[in-house]
Protein backbone atom coordinates (compact mmCIF):
# COMPACT_ATOMS: atom_id res chain seq x y z
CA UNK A 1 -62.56 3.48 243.45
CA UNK A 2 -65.65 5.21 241.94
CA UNK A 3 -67.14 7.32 239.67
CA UNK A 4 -68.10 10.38 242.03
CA UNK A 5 -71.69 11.48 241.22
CA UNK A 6 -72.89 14.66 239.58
CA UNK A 7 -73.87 16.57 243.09
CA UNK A 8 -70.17 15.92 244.26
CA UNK A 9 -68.92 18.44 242.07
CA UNK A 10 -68.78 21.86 243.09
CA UNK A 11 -68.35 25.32 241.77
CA UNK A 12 -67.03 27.45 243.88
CA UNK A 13 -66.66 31.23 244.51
CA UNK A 14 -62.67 32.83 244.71
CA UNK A 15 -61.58 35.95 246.65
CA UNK A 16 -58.19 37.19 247.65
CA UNK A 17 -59.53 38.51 250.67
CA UNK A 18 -59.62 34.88 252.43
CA UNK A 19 -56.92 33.91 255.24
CA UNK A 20 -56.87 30.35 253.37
CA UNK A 21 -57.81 27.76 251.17
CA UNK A 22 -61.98 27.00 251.94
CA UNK A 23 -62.56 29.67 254.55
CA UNK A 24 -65.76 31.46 254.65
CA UNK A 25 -66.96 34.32 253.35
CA UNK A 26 -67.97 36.55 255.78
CA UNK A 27 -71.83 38.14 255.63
CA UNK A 28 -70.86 42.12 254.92
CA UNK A 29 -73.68 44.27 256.81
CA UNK A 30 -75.54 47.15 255.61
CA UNK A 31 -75.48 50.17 257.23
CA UNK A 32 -78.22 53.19 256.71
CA UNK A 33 -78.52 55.20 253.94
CA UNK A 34 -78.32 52.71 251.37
CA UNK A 35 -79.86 53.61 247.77
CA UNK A 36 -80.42 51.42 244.89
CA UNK A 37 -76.72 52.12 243.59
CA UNK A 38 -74.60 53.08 246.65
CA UNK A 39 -74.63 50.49 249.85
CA UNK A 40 -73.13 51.91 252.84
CA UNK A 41 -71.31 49.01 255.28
CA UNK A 42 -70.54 48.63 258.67
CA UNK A 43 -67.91 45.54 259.06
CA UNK A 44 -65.83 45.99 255.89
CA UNK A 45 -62.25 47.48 256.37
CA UNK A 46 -60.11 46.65 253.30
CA UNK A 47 -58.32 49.83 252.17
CA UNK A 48 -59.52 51.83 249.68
CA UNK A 49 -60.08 50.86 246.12
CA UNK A 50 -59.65 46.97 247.29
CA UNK A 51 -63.43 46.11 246.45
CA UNK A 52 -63.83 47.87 242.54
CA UNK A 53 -64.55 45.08 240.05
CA UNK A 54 -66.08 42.77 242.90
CA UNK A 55 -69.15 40.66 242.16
CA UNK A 56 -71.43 39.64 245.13
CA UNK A 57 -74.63 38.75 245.96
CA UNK A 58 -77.30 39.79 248.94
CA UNK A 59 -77.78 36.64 251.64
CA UNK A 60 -79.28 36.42 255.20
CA UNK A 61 -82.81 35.59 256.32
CA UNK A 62 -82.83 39.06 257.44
CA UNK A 63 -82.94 41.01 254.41
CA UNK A 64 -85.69 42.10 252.39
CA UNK A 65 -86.87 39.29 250.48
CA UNK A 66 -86.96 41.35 247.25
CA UNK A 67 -83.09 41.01 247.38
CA UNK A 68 -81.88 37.53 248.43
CA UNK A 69 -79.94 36.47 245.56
CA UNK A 70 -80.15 39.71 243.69
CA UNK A 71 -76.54 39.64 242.40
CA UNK A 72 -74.32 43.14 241.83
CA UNK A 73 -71.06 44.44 240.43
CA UNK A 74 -69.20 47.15 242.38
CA UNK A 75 -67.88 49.97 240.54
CA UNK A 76 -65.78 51.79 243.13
CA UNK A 77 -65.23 50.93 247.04
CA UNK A 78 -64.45 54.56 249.28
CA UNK A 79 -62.45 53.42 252.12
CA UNK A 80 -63.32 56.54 253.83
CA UNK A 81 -67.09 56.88 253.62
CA UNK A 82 -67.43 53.13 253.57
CA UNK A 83 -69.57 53.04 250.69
CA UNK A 84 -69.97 50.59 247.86
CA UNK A 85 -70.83 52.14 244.46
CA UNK A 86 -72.49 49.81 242.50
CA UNK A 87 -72.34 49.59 238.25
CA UNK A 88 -76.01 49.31 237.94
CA UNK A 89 -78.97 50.01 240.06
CA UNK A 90 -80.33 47.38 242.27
CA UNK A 91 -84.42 46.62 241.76
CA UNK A 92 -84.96 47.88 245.15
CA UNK A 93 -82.78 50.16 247.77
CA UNK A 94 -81.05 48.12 250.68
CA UNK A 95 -82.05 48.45 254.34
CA UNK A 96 -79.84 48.58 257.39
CA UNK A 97 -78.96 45.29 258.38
CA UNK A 98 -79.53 43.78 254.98
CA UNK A 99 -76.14 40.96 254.44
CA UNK A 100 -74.15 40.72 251.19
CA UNK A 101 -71.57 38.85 249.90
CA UNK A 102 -68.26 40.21 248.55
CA UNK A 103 -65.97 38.13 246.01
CA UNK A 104 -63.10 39.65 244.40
CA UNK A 105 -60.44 38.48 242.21
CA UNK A 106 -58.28 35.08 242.89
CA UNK A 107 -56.05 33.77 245.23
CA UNK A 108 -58.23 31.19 247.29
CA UNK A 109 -61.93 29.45 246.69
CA UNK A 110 -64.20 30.27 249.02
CA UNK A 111 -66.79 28.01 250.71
CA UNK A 112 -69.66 29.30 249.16
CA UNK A 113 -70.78 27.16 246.26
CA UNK A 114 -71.66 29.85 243.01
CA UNK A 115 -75.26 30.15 242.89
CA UNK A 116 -76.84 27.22 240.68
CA UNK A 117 -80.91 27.39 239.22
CA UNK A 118 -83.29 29.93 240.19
CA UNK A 119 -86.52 28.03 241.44
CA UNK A 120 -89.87 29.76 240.99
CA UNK A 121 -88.50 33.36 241.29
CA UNK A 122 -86.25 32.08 244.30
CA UNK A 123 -82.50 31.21 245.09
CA UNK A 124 -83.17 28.29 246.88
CA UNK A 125 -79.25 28.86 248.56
CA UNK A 126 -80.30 32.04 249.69
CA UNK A 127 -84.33 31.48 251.48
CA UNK A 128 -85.92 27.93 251.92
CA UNK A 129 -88.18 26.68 248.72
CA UNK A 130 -90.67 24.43 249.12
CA UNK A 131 -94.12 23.14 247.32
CA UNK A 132 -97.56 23.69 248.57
CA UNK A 133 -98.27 20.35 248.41
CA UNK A 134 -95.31 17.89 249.90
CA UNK A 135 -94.50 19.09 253.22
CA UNK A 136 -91.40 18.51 255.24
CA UNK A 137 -88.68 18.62 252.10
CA UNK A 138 -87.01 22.06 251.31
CA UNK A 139 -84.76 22.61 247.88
CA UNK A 140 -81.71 23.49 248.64
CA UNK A 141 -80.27 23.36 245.37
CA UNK A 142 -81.26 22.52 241.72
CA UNK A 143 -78.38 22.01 239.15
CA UNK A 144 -78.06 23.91 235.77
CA UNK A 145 -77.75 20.56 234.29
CA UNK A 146 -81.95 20.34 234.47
CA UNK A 147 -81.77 23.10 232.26
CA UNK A 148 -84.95 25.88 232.00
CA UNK A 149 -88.24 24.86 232.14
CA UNK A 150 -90.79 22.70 234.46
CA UNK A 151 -89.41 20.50 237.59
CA UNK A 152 -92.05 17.97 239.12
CA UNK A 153 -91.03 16.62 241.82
CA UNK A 154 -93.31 13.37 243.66
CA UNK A 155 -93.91 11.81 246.59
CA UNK A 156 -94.77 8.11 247.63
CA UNK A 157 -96.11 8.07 250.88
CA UNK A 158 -96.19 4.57 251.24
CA UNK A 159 -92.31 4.16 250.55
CA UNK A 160 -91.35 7.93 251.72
CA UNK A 161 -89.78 8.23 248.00
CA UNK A 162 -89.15 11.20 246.36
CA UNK A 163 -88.18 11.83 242.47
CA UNK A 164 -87.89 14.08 240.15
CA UNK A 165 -88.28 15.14 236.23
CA UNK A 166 -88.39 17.65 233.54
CA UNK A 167 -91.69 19.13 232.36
CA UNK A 168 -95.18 17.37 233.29
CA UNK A 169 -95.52 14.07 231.34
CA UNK A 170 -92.92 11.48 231.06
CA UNK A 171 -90.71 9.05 233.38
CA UNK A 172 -89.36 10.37 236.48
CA UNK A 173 -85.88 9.52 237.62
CA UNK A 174 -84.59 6.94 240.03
CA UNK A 175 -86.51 7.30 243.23
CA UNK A 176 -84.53 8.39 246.33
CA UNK A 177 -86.04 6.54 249.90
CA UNK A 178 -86.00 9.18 252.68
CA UNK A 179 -85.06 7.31 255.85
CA UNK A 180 -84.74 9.97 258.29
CA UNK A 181 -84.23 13.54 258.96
CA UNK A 182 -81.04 14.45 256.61
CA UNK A 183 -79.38 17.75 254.67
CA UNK A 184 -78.59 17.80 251.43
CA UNK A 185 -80.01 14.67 249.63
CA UNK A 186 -79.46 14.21 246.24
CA UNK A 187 -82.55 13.21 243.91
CA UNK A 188 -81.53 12.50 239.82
CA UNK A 189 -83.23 12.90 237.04
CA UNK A 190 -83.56 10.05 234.31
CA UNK A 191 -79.70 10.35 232.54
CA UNK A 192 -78.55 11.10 236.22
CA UNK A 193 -76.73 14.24 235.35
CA UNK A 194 -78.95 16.68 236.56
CA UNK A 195 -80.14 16.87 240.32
CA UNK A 196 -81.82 18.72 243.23
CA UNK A 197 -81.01 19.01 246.89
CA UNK A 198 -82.79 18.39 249.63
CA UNK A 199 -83.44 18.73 253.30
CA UNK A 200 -85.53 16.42 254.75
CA UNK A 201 -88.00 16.77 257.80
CA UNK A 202 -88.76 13.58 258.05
CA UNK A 203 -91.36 14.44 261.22
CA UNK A 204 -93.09 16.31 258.60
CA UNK A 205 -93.09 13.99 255.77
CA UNK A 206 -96.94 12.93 254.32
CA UNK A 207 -98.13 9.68 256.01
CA UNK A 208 -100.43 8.31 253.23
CA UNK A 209 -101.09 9.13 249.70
CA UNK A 210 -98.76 10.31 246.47
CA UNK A 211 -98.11 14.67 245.73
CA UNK A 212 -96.40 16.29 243.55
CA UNK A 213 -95.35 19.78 243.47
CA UNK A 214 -93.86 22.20 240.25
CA UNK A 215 -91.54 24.86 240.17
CA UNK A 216 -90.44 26.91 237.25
CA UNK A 217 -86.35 26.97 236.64
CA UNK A 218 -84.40 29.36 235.16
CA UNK A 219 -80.72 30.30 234.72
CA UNK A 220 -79.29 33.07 236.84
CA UNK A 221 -77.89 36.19 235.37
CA UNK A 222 -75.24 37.45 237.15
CA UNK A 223 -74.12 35.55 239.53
CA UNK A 224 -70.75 34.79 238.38
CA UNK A 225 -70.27 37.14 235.38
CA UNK A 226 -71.92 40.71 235.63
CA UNK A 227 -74.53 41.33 233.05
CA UNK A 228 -73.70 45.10 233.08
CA UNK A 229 -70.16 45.61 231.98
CA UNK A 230 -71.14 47.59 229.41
CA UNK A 231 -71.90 50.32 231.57
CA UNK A 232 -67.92 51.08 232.39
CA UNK A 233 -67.77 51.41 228.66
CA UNK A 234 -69.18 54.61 228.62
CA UNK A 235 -65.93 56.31 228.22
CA UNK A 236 -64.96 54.89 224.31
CA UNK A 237 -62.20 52.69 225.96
CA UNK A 238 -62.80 48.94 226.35
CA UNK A 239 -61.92 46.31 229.69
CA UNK A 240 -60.92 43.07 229.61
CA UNK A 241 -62.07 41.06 232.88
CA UNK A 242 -61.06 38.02 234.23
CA UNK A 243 -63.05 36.05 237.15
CA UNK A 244 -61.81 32.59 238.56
CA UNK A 245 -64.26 29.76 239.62
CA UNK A 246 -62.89 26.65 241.64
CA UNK A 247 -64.25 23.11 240.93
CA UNK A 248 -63.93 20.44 243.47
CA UNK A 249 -64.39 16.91 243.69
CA UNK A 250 -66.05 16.77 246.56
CA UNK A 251 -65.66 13.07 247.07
CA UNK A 252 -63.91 12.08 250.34
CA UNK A 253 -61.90 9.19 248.65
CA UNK A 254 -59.05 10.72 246.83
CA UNK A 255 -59.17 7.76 244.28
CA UNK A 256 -62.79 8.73 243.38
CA UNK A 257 -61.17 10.61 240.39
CA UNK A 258 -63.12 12.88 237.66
CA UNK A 259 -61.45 12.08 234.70
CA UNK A 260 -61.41 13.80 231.58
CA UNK A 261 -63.20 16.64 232.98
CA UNK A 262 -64.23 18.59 230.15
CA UNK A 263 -65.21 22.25 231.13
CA UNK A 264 -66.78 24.81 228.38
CA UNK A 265 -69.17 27.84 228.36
CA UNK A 266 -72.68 28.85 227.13
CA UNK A 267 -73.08 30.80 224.18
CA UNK A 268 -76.54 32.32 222.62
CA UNK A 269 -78.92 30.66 220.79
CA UNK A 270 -78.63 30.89 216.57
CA UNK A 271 -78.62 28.51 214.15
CA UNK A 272 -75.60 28.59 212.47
CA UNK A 273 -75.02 30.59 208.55
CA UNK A 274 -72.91 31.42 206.09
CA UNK A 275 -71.69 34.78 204.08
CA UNK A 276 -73.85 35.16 201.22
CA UNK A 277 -71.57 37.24 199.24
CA UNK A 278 -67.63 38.07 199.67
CA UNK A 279 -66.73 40.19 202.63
CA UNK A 280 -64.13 41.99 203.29
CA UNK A 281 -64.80 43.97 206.52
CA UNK A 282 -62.42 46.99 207.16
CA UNK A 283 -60.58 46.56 210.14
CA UNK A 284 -59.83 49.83 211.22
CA UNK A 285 -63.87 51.10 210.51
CA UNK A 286 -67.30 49.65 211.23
CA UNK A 287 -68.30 46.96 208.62
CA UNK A 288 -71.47 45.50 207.01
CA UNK A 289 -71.67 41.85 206.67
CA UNK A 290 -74.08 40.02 204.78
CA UNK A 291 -75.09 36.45 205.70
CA UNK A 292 -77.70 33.61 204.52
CA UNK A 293 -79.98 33.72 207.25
CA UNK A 294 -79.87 35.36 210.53
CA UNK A 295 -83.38 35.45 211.59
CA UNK A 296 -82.81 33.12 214.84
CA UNK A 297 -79.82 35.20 216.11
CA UNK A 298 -79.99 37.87 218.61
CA UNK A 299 -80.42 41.71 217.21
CA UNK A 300 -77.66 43.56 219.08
CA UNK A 301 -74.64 43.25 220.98
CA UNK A 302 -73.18 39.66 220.07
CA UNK A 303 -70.36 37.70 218.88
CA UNK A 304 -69.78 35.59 215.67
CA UNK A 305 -67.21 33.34 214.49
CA UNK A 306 -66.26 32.41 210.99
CA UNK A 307 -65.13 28.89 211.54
CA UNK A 308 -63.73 28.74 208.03
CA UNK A 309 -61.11 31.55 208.93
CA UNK A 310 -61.43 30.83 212.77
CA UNK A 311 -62.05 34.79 213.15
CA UNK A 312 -64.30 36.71 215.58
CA UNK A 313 -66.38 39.98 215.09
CA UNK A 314 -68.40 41.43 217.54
CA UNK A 315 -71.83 42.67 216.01
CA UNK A 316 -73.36 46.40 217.23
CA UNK A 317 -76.47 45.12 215.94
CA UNK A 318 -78.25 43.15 213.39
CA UNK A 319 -80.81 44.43 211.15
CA UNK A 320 -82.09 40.98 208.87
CA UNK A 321 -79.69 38.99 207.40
CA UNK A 322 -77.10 42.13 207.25
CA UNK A 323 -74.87 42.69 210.61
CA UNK A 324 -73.03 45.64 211.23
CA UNK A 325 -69.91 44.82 212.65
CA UNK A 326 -67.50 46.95 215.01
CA UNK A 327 -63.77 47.82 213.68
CA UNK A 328 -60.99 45.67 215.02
CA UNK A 329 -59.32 48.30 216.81
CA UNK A 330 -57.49 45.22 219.30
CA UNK A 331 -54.37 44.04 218.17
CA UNK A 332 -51.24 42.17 220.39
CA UNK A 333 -47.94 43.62 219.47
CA UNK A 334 -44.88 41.48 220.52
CA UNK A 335 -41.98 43.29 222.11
CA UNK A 336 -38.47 42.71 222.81
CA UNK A 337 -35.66 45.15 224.73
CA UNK A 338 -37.97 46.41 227.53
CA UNK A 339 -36.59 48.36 229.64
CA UNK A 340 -39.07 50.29 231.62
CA UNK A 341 -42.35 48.76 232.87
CA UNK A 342 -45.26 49.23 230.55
CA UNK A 343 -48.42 49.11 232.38
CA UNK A 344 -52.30 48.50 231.31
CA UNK A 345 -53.99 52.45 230.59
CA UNK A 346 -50.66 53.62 229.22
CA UNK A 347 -50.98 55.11 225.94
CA UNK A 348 -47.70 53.62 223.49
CA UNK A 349 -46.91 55.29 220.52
CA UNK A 350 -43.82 54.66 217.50
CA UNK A 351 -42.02 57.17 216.16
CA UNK A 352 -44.51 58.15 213.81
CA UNK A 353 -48.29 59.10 214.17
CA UNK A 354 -49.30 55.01 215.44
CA UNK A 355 -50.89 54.71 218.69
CA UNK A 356 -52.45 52.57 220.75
CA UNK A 357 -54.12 51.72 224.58
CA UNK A 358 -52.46 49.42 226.48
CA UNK A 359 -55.06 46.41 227.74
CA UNK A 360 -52.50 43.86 229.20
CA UNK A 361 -48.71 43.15 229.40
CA UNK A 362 -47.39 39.38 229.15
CA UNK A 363 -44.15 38.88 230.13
CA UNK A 364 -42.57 35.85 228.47
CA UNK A 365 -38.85 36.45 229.61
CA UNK A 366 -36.15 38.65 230.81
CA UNK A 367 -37.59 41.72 232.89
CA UNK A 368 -37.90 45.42 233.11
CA UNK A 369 -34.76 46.24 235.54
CA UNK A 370 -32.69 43.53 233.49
CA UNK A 371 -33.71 46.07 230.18
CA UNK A 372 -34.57 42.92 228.26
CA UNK A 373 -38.07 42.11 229.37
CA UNK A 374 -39.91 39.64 226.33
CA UNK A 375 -43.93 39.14 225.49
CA UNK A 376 -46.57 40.59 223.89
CA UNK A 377 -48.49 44.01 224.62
CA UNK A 378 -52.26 43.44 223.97
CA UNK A 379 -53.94 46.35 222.67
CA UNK A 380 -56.85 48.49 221.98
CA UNK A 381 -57.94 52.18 220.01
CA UNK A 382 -54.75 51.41 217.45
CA UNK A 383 -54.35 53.87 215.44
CA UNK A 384 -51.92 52.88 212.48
CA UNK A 385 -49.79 49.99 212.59
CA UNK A 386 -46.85 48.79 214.28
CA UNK A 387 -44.06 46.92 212.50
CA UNK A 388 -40.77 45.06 213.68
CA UNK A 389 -38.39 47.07 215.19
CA UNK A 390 -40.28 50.26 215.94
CA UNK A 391 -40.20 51.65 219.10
CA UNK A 392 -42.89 51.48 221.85
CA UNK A 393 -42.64 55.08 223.22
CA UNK A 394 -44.51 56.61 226.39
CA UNK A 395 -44.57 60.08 226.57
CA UNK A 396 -41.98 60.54 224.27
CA UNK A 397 -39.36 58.22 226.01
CA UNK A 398 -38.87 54.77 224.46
CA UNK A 399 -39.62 51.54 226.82
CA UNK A 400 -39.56 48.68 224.30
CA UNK A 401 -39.11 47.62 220.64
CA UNK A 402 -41.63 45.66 218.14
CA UNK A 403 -39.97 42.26 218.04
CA UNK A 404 -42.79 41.77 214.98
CA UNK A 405 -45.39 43.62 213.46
CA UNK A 406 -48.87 44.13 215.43
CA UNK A 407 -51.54 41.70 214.71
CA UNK A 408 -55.26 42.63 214.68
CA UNK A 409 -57.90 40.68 215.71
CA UNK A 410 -60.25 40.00 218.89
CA UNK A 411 -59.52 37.36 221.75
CA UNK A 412 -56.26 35.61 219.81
CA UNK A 413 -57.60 35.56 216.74
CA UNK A 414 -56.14 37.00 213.52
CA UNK A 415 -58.28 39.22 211.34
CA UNK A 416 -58.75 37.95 207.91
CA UNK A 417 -61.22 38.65 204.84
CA UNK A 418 -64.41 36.89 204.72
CA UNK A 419 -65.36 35.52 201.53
CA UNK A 420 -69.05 34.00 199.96
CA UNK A 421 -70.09 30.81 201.72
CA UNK A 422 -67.86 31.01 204.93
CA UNK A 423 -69.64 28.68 207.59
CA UNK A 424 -70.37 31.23 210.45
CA UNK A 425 -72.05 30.77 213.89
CA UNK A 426 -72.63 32.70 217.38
CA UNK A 427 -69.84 32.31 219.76
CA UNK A 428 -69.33 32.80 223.39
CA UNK A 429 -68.73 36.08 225.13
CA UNK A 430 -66.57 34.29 227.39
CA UNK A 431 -62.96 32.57 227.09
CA UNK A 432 -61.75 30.37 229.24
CA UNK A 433 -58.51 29.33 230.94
CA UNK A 434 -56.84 26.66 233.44
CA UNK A 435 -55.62 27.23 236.29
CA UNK A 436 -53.73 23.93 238.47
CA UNK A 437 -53.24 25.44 242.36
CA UNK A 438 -49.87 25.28 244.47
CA UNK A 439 -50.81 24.29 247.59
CA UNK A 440 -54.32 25.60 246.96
CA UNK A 441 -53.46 28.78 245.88
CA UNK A 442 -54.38 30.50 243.19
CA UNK A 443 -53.72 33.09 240.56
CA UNK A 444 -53.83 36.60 242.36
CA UNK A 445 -54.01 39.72 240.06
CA UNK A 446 -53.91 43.20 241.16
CA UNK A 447 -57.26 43.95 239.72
CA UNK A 448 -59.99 42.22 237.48
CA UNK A 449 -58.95 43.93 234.67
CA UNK A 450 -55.27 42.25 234.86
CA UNK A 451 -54.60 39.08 233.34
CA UNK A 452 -53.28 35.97 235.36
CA UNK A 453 -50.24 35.26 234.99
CA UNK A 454 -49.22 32.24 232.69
CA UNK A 455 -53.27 30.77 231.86
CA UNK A 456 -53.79 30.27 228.40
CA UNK A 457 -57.02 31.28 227.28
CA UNK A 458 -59.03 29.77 224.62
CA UNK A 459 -62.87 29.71 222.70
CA UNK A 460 -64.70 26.69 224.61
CA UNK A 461 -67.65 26.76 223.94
CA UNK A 462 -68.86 23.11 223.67
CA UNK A 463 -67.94 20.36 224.86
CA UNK A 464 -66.10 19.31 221.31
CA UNK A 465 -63.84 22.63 222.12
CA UNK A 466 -63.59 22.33 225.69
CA UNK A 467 -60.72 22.63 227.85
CA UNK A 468 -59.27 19.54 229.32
CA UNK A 469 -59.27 18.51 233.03
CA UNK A 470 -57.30 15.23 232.77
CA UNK A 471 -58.12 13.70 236.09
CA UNK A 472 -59.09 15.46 239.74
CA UNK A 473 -58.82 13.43 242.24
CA UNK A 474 -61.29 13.30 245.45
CA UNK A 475 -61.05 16.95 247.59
CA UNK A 476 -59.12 18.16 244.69
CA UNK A 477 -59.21 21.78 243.21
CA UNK A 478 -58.63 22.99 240.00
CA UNK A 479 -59.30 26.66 238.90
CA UNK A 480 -61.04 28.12 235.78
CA UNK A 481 -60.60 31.75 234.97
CA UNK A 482 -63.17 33.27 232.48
CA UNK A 483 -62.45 36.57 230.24
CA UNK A 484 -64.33 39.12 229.21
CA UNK A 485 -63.50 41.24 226.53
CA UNK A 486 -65.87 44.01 226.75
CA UNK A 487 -65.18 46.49 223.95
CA UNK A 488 -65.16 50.28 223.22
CA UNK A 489 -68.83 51.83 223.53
CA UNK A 490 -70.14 48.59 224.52
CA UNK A 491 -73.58 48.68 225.62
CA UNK A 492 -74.78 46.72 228.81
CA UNK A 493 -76.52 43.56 228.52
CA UNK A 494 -78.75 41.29 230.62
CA UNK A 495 -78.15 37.92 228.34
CA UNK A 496 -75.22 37.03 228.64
CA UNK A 497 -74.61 33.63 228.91
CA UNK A 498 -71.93 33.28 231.73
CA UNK A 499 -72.78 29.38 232.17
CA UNK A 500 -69.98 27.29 232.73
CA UNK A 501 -70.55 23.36 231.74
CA UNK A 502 -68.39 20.32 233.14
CA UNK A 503 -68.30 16.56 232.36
CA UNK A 504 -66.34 13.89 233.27
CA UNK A 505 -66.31 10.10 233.13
């Protein structure tokens, strides 16, 4: 048994369009007509509707090079005019013939490995990367674990060695011997965590003297969670989205285990604060809060958490050290007695002037034709509040009944008063949740915006909070589904950090 290196683990994309576990997913063509936000498509037959909320990416050696890798987010798919309407524009308009990639909800991984480091401008998964200087290797792949910044990569000619290391002084990693023509060679940098992949020519390879070539690496946007949520916002009324990434162990032994994988999620940059007087934000009306220092945090559009009161606020903006907050207009609201299905959109109201959007249902027991369905209704625009035994009303008919007062308070958090010297920090857009297949198949919601069924989600966002793997075994799969809460008048952005981190020993 052995410790499988870091290149043997794989992220992988999920779609419920798949016939099974690992199949491809198929290049989707473009027909003519295309324009920066609406892609026409020849080969793509799902019925109408299937494709809104789907993230994808533009692939093939045929299409314009100002696209490979470009990522997108569809907004609506018309079954009828075959036409993909995208949520934001693309840089440039699509040509006929141009291949994409289409990846929607859960139910099976995919082959296709998410999209790791952008190198030099490039997706080196998507067109062939290479330096001017050592000929006959092409980059295949670069792993996020390199982190942003400048890869130099040598060559010995005299031992046809290659290695590798971050920025342009200091020790280079172990040195990989090329030996022949090959795909997909790993070469480590000093810790050997982070990696690039190779193909090698060896034909082509440099018969005397040393080279060295440098790229510039950066982080994707986009790939796996769309930057541009915001822009379904529009409307006043917030989403909640979930997306599922599948890790595998890509070891052929099955006793080459990953144990203790630890997986957790980027977050902005800030150094962390405290309140500098007592706050006590409203929680049905924007808020002000005042904090120590803020000068290193971003200036709009973020998340904080108080870690003394484990609460979240999401901040409109920031103007110096003060932050003006949004009002906590999300609460969850358990029920009891349901006896007609309650479904996310529907508008609930009690018998008095309370009110509320329904985000998700979770059903914890009984169900809707038994007229004892159990769980909690998770909410957003409350108006009012909700206490035990009301009843949950649509249109005037009653479906449930409060089992307990609503609770406000963003992503399973309750909303508390802030007082002088609270320890706060940035936090994660994302939360994350695990997801163990049954025989390789995964959670399947309707839609992106529905929940799946039975993951708990949580705040892990490093690797002290992360959520626990505790062993997969060689060719195993296990499933992480990220969620999005994106919230009323929400404005799109192109930062967010959508990273997902994994260790294991």
């Amino acid at each position: 048994m052995a410790i499988p290196t870091p290149d043997l683990l794989g992220l992988y994309y999920a779609s419920c369009d798949l016939p099974s576990p690992g199949a491809n997913a198929p290049d989707r063509i473009v027909g003519t007509g295309a324009t920066q936000m609406v892609i026409p498509l020849t080969n793509v037959t799902e019925a109408n509707a299937f494709w809104n909320g789907a993230t994808g990416y533009f692939t093939g050696s045929g299409t314009s090079a100002t696209l490979r890798g470009v990522p997108f987010h569809v907004r609506a798919w018309n079954a009828t005019a075959k036409t993909l309407t995208l949520a934001a524009p693309l840089p440039t308009a699509p040509v006929a013939g141009d291949a994409l990639k289409l990846f929607k909800g859960g139910k099976y991984a995919t082959n296709q490995e998410i999209l790791a480091m952008k190198v030099s401008g490039k997706q080196p998964e998507v067109e062939s990367v290479s330096g001017p200087n050592i000929t006959g290797i092409t980059i295949k792949k670069v792993s996020a674990l390199l982190g942003e910044g400048t890869l130099s990569v040598y060559y010995v000619a005299s031992t046809r060695a290659l290695s590798i290391r971050m920025g342009t002084s200091g020790s280079y990693g172990p040195e990989t011997f090329l030996t022949g023509d090959a795909t997909n060679v790993a070469v480590y940098n000093t810790d050997l965590s982070g990696f690039i992949l190779v193909d090698v020519a060896f034909s082509s390879l440099r018969p005397s003297s040393s080279y060295t070539d440098t790229f510039t690496l950066a982080y994707p946007k986009g790939n796996f969670i769309p930057n541009f949520q915001g822009y379904e916002t529009n409307d006043g009324i917030g989403r909640t989205r979930y997306h599922l990434a599948v890790i595998k162990n890509k070891a052929t032994d099955p006793l080459d285990a990953m144990a203790a994988l630890s997986v957790w999620t980027g977050k902005p940059a800030g150094a962390n604060t405290t309140c500098s007087v007592a706050n006590n934000p409203s929680y049905t009306a924007a808020a002000t809060i005042s904090v120590s220092n803020a000068s290193t945090w971003p200036t709009r559009g973020f998340w904080i958490r108080n870690r003394t009161k484990n609460d979240l606020r999401y901040i409109d903006y920031r103007s110096g050290n003060t932050l003006y907050a949004k009002a906590i207009l999300w609460a969850v609201l358990p029920f009891k007695s349901g006896s007609t299905a309650i479904s996310p959109g529907m508008t609930i109201t009690t018998a008095s002037t309370d009110n509320a959007i329904v985000d998700q249902v979770m059903i914890t027991s009984g169900s809707w034709a038994g007229g004892n369905a159990t769980g909690e209704l998770h909410l957003k625009k409350l108006v009012g509040t909700w206490s035990t035994d009301n009843p949950i009303r649509v249109d005037g008919v009653q479906y449930a009944q409060a089992s307990a007062a609503a609770v406000r308070g963003f992503r399973g958090t309750t909303a508390q008063s802030w007082a002088n010297g609270d320890a706060l920090e940035i936090a994660s857009d994302l939360d994350i949740g695990i997801n163990y297949p049954s025989g390789g198949f995964f959670k399947d919601p309707a839609a992106d915006t529905i929940a799946p069924e039975g993951i708990t989600f949580g705040l892990c966002q490093s690797q002290e909070e992360a959520a626990i793997v505790d062993s997969l075994m060689g060719g195993g799969t296990v499933g992480v589904w990220v969620r999005q809460n994106i919230l009323d008048g929400t404005q799109s952005r192109s930062d967010i950090e959508g990273d997902v981190s994994i260790s294991w020993f």
